[in-house]
C-alpha atoms as a PDB file:
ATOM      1  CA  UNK A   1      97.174  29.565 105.476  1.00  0.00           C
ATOM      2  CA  UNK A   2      98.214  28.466 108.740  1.00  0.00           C
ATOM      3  CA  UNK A   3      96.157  25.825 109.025  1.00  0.00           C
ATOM      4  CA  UNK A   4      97.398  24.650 105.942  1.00  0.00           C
ATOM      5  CA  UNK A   5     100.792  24.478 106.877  1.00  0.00           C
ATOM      6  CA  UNK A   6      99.922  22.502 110.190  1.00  0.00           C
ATOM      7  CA  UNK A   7      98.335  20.079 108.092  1.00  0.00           C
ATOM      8  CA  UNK A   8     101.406  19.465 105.905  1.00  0.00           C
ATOM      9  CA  UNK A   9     103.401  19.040 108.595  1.00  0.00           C
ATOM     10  CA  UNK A  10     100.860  16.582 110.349  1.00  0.00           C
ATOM     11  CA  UNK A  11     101.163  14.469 106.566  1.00  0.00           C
ATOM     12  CA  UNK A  12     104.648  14.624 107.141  1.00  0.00           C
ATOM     13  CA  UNK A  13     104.752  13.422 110.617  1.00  0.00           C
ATOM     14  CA  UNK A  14     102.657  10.255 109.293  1.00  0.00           C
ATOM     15  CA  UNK A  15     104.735   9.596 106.499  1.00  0.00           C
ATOM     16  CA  UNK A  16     107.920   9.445 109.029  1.00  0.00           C
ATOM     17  CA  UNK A  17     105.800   7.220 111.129  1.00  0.00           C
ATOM     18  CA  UNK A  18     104.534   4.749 108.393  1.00  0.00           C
ATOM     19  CA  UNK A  19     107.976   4.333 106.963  1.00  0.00           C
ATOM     20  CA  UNK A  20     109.893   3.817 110.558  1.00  0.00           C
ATOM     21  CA  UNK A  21     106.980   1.524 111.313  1.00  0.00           C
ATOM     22  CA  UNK A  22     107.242  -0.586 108.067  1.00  0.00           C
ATOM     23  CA  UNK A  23     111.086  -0.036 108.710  1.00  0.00           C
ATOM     24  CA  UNK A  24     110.563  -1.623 112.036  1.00  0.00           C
ATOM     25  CA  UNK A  25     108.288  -4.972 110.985  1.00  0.00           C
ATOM     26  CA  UNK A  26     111.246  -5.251 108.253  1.00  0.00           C
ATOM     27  CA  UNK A  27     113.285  -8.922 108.107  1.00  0.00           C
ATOM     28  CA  UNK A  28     116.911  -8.598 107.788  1.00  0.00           C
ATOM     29  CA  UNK A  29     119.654  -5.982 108.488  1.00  0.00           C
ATOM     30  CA  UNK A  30     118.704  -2.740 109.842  1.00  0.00           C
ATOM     31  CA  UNK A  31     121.189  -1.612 107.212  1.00  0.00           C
ATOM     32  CA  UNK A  32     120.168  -3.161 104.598  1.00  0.00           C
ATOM     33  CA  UNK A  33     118.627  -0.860 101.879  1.00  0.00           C
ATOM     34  CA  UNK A  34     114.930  -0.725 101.725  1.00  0.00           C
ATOM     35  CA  UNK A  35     112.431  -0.209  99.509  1.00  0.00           C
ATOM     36  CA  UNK A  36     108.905   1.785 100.373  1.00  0.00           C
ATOM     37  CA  UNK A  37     106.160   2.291  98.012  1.00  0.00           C
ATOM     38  CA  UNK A  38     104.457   6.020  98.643  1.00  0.00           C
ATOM     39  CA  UNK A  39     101.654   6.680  96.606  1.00  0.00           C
ATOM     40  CA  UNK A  40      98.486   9.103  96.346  1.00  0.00           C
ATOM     41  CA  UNK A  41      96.058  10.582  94.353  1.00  0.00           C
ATOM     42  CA  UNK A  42      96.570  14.077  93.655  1.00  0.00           C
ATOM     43  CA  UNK A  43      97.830  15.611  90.610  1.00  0.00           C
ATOM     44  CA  UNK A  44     101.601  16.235  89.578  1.00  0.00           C
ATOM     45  CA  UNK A  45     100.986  19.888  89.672  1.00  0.00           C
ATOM     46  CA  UNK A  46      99.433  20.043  93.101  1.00  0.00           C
ATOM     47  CA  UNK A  47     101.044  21.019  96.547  1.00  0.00           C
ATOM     48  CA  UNK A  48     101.119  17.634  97.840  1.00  0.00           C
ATOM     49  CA  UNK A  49     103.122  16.443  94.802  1.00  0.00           C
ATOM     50  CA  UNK A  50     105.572  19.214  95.558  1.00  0.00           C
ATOM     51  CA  UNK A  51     106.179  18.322  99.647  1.00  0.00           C
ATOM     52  CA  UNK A  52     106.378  14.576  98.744  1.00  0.00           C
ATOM     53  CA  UNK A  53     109.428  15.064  96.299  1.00  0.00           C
ATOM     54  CA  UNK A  54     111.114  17.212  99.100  1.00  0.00           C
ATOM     55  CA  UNK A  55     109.966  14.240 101.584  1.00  0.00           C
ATOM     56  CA  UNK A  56     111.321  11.569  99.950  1.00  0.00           C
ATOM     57  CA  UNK A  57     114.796  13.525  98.857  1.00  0.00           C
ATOM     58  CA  UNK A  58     114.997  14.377 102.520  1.00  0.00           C
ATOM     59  CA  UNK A  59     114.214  10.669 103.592  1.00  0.00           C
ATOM     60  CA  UNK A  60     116.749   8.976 101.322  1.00  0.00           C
ATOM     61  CA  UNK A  61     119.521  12.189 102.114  1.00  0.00           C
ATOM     62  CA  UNK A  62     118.899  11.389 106.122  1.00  0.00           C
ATOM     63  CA  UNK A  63     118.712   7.224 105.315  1.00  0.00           C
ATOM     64  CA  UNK A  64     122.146   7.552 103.801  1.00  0.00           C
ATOM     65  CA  UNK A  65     120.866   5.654 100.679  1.00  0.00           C
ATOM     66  CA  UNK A  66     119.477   3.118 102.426  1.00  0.00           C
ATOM     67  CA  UNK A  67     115.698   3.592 102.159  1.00  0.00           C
ATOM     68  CA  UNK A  68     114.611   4.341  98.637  1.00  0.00           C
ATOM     69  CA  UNK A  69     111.097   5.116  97.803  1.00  0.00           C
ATOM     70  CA  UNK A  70     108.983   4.093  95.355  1.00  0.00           C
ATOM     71  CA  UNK A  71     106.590   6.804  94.388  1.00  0.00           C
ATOM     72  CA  UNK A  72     103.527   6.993  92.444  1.00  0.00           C
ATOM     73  CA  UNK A  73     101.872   9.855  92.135  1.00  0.00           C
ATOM     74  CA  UNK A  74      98.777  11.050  90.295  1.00  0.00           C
ATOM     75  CA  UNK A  75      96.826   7.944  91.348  1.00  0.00           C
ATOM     76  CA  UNK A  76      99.243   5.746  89.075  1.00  0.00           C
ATOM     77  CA  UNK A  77      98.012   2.582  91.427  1.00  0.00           C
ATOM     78  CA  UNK A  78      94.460   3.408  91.396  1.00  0.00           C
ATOM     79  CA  UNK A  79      92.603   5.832  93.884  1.00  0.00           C
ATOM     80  CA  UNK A  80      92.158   5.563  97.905  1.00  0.00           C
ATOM     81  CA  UNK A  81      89.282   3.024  97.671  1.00  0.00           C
ATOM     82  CA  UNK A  82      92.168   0.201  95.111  1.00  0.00           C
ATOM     83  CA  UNK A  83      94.980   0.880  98.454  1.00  0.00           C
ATOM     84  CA  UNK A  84      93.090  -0.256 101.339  1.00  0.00           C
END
């Protein structure tokens, strides 16, 4: 179980890192509001569904408003092999 936790926190960490890094390439105002797309695979009713809700009310609470994500989950855009 603890490994478990480690490796939601570890997801975590990279989603903080991929948005400040898409954040950073970003034209514009660094206040101006932003839009990220977030998507993956798994099903609504698994654990990873569950953290990224928390992650992305937590991003947009922190952001002030000002990064909004657009989230797809379920593999609404296709699966790992249609992203990269």
């Amino acid at each position: 179980m603890r490994r478990f936790g480690m490796k939601i926190q570890s997801n975590l960490a990279i989603y903080v890192f991929a948005t400040l890094l898409i954040l950073s390439f970003s034209n514009g105002s660094a206040f101006a509001k932003k839009t990220v797309i977030m998507t993956h695979a798994m099903p609504t009713d698994h654990i990873f569904h569950k953290i990224s809700e928390r992650f992305i009310e937590r991003l947009e609470e922190l952001s002030g408003g000002s990064i909004e994500i657009e989230y797809h989950p379920g593999g609404d855009l296709g699966d790992l092999g249609d992203w990269t």
